[in-house]
C-alpha atoms as a PDB file:
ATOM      1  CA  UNK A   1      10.019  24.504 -12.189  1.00  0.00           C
ATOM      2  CA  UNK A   2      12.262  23.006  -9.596  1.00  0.00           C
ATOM      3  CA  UNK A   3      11.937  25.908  -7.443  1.00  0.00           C
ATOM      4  CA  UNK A   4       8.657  25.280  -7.172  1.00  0.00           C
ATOM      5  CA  UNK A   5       9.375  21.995  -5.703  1.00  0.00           C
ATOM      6  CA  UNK A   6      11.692  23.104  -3.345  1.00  0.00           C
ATOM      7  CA  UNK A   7       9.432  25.912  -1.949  1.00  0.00           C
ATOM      8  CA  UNK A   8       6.837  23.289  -2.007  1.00  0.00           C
ATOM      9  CA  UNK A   9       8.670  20.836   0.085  1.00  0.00           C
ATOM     10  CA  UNK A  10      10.072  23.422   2.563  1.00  0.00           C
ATOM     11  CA  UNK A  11       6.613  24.410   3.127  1.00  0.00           C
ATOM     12  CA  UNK A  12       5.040  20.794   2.857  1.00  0.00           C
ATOM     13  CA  UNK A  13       7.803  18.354   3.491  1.00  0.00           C
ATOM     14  CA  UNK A  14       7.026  17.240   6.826  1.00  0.00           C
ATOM     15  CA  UNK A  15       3.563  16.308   5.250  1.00  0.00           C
ATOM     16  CA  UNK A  16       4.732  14.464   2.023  1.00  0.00           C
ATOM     17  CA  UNK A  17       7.593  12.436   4.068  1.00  0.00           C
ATOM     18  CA  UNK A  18       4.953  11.168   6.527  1.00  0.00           C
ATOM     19  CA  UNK A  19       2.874   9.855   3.604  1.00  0.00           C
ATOM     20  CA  UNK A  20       5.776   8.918   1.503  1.00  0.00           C
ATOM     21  CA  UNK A  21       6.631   7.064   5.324  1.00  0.00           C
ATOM     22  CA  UNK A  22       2.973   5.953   5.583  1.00  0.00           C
ATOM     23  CA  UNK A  23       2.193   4.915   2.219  1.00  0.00           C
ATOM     24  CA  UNK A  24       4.916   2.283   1.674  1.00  0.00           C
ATOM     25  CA  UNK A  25       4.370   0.559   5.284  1.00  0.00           C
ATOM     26  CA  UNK A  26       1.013   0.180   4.014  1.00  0.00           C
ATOM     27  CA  UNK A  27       2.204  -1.087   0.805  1.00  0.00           C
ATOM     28  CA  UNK A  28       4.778  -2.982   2.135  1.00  0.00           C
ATOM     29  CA  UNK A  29       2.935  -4.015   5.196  1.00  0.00           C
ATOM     30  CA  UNK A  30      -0.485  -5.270   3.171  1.00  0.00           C
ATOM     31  CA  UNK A  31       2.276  -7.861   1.270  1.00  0.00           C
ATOM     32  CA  UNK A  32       3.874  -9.110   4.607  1.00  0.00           C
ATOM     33  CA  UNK A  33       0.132  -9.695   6.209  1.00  0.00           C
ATOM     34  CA  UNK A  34      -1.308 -11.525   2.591  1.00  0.00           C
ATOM     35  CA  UNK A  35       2.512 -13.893   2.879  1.00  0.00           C
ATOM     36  CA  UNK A  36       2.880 -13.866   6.392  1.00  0.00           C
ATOM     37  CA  UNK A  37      -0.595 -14.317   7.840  1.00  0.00           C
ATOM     38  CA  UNK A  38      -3.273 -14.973   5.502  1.00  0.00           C
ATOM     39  CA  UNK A  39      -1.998 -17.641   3.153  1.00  0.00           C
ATOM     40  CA  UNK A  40      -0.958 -19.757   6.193  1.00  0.00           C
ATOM     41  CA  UNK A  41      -4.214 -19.428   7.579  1.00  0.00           C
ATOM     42  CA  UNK A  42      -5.629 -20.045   3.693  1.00  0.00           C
ATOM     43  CA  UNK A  43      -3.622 -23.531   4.555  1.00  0.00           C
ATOM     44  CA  UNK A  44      -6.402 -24.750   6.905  1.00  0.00           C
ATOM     45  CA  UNK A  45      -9.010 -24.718   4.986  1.00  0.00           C
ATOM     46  CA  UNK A  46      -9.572 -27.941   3.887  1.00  0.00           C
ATOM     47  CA  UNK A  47     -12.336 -27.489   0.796  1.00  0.00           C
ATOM     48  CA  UNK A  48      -9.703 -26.596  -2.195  1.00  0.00           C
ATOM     49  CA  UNK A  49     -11.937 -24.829  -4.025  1.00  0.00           C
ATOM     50  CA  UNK A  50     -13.234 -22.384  -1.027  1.00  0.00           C
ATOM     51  CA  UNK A  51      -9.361 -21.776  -0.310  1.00  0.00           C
ATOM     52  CA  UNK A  52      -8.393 -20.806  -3.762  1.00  0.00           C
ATOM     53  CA  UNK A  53     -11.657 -18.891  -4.063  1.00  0.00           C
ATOM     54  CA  UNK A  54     -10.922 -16.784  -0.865  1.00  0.00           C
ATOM     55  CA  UNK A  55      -7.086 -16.516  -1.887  1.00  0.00           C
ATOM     56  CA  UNK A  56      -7.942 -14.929  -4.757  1.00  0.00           C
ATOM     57  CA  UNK A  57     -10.456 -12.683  -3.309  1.00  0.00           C
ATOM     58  CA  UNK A  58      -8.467 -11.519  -0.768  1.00  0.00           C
ATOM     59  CA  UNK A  59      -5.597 -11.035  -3.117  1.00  0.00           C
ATOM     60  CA  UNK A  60      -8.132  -9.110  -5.140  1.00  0.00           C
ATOM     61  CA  UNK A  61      -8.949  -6.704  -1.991  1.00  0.00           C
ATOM     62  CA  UNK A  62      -5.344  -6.117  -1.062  1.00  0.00           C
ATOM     63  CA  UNK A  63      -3.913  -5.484  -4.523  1.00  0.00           C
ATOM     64  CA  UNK A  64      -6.749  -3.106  -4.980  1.00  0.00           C
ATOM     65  CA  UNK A  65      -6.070  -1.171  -2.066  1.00  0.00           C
ATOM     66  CA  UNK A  66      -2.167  -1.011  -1.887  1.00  0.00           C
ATOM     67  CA  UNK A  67      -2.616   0.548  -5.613  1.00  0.00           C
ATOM     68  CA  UNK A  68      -3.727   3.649  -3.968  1.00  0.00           C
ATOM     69  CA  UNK A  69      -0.546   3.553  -1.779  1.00  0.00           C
ATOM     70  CA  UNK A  70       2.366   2.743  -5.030  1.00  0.00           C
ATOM     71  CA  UNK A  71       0.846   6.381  -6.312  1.00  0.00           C
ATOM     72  CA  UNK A  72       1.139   8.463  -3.531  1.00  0.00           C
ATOM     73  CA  UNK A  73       4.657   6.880  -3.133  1.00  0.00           C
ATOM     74  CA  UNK A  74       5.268   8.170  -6.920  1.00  0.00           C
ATOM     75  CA  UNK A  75       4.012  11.428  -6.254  1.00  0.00           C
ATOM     76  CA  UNK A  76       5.542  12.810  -3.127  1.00  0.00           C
ATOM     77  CA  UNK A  77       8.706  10.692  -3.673  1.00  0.00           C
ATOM     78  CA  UNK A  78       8.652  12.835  -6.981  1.00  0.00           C
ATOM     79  CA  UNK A  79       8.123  16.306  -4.528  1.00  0.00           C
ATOM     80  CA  UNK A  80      10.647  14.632  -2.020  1.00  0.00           C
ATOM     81  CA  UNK A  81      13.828  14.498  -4.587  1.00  0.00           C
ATOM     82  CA  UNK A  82      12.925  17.433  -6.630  1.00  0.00           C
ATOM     83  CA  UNK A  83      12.328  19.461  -3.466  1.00  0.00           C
ATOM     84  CA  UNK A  84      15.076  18.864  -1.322  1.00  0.00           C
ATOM     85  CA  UNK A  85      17.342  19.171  -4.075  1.00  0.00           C
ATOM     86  CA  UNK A  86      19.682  16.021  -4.638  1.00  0.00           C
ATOM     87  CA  UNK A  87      20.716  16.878  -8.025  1.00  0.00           C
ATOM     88  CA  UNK A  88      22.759  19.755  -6.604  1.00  0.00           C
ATOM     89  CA  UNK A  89      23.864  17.794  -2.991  1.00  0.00           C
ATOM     90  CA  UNK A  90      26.484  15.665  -2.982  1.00  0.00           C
ATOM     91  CA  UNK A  91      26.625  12.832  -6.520  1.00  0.00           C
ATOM     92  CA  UNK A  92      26.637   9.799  -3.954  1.00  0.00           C
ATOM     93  CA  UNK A  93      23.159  10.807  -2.489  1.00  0.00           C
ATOM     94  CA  UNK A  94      21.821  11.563  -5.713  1.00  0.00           C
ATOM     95  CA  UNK A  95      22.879   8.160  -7.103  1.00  0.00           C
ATOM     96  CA  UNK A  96      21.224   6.760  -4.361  1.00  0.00           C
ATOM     97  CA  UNK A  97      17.834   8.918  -5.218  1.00  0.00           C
ATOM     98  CA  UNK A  98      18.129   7.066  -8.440  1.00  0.00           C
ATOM     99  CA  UNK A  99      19.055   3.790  -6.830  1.00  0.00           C
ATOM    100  CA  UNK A 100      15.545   3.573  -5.127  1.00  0.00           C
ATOM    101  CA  UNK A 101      13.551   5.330  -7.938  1.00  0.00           C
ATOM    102  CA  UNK A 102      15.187   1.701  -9.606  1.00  0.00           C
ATOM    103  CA  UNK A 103      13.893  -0.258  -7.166  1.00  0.00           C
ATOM    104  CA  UNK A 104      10.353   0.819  -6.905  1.00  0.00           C
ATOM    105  CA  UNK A 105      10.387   0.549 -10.702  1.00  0.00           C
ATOM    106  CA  UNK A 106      11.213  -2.447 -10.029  1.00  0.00           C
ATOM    107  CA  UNK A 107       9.029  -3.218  -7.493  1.00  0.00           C
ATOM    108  CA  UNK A 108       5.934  -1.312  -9.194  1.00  0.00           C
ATOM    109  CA  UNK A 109       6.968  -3.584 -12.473  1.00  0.00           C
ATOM    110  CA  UNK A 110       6.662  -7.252  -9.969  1.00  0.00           C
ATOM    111  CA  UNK A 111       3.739  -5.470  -8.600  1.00  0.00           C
ATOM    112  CA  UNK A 112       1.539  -5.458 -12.109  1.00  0.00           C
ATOM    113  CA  UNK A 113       3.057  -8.760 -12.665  1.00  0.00           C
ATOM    114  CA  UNK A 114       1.747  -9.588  -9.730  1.00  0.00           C
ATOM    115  CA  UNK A 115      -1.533  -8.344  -9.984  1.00  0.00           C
ATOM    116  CA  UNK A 116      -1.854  -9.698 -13.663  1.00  0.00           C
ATOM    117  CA  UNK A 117      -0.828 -13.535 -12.741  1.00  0.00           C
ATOM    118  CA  UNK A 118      -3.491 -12.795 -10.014  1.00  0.00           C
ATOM    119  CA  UNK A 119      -5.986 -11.763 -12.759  1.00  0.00           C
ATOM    120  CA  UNK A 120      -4.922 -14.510 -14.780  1.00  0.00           C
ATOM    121  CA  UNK A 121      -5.776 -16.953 -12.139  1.00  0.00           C
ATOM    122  CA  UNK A 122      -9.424 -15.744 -11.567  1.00  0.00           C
ATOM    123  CA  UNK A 123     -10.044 -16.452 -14.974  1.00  0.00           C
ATOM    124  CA  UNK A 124      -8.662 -20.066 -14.860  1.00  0.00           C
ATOM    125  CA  UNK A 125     -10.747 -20.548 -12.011  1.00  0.00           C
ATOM    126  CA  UNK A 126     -13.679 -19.298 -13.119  1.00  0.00           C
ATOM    127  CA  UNK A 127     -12.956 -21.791 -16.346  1.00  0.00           C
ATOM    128  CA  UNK A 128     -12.800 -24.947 -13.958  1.00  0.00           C
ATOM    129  CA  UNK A 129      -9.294 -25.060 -14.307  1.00  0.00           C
ATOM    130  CA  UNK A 130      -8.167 -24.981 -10.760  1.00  0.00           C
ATOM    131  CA  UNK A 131      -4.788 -26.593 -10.484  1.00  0.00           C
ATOM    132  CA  UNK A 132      -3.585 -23.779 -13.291  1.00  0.00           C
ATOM    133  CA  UNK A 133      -4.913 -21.265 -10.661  1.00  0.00           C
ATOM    134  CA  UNK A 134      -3.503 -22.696  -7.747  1.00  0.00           C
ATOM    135  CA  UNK A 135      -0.159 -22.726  -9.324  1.00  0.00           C
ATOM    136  CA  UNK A 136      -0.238 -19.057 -10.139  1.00  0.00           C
ATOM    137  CA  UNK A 137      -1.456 -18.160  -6.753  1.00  0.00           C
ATOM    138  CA  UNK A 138       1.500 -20.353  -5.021  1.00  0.00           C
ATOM    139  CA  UNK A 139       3.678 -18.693  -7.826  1.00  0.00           C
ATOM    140  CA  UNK A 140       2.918 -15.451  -6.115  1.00  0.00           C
ATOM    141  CA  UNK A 141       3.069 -16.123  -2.394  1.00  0.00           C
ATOM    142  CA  UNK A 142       6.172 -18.250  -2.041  1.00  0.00           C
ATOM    143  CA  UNK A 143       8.195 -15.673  -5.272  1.00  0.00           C
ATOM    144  CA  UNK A 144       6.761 -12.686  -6.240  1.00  0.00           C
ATOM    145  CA  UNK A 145       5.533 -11.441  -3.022  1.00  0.00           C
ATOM    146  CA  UNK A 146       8.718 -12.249  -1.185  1.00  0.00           C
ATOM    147  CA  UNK A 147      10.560 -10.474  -3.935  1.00  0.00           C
ATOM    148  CA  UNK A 148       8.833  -7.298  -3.408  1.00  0.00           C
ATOM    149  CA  UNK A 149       9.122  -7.624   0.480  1.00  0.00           C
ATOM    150  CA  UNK A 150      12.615  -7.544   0.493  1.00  0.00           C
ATOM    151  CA  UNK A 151      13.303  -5.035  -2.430  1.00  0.00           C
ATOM    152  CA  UNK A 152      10.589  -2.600  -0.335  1.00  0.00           C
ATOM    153  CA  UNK A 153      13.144  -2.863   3.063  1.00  0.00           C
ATOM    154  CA  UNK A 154      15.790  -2.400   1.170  1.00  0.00           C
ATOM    155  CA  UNK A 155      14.712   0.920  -0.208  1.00  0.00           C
ATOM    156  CA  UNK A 156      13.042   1.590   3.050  1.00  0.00           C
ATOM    157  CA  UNK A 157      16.934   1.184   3.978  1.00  0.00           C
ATOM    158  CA  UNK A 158      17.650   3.800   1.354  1.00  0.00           C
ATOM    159  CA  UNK A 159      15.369   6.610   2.375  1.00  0.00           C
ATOM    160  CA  UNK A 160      16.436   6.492   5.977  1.00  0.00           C
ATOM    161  CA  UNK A 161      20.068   6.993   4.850  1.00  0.00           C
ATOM    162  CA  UNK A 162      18.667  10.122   2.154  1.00  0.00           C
ATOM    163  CA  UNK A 163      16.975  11.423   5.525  1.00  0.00           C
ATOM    164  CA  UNK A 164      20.354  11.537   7.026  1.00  0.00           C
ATOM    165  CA  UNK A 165      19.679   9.639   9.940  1.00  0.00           C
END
């Protein structure tokens, strides 16, 4: 089986490391612009209720879509270390192959967290109980989010050094 996966990747790799690349800038990206740009524009909006209605939305929207990203970052991050072969390279790059598999667990884990405190929050606003959902949604922007920001540069950090650059 695992010489299927290195054929695969010496035929393919180019391909799955540009959207192994691709798919966690998204990821990663989508969580720097919902931090970084739209909840401090969220902050002018002066009607509370229209802000944490839009937050949530828009939370909605982006968690949706980087969801399609975290699995293609399973899959060909599953053909990338199967394919080029780290169990049999040397034990300090493999370790490291299992040192970012950690932290996108990690991250992935934060991530349905995440997206459940962000479901949770819907519902509390849909039940008139705002100041519950507003709490969960600052929960998220000023922790959570953060969290996962760093943790995705740091094994963004990783894979450049497994690329050998």
């Amino acid at each position: 089986m695992s010489q299927f996966f290195i054929n695969f990747f010496a035929n393919y790799g180019r391909y799955i490391v540009f959207l192994h690349v691709v798919s966690a800038v998204i990821w990663i990206g989508s969580m720097i612009a919902v931090k970084f740009i739209v909840a401090p524009a969220m902050e002018n909006i002066q009607d509370k209720k229209l802000k944490l209605s839009r937050s949530l939305e828009i939370m909605q929207r982006s968690f949706n879509f980087s969801m399609i990203f975290m699995i293609l970052i399973i899959i060909t991050g599953t053909f990338m270390s199967l394919g080029m072969d780290f169990k049999h390279s040397l034990p300090s790059l493999y370790m490291l192959v299992h040192i970012k598999e950690a932290i996108w667990t990690l991250m992935a884990l934060n991530f349905i967290y995440i997206y459940t405190k962000r479901n949770n929050a819907q519902k509390q606003f849909v039940s008139g109980k705002d100041e519950n959902a507003s709490e969960s949604i600052s929960i998220i922007n000023n922790y959570l989010l953060p969290l996962n920001i760093f943790l995705g540069f740091v094994a963004i950090y990783f894979g450049v050094i497994l690329r050998g650059l």
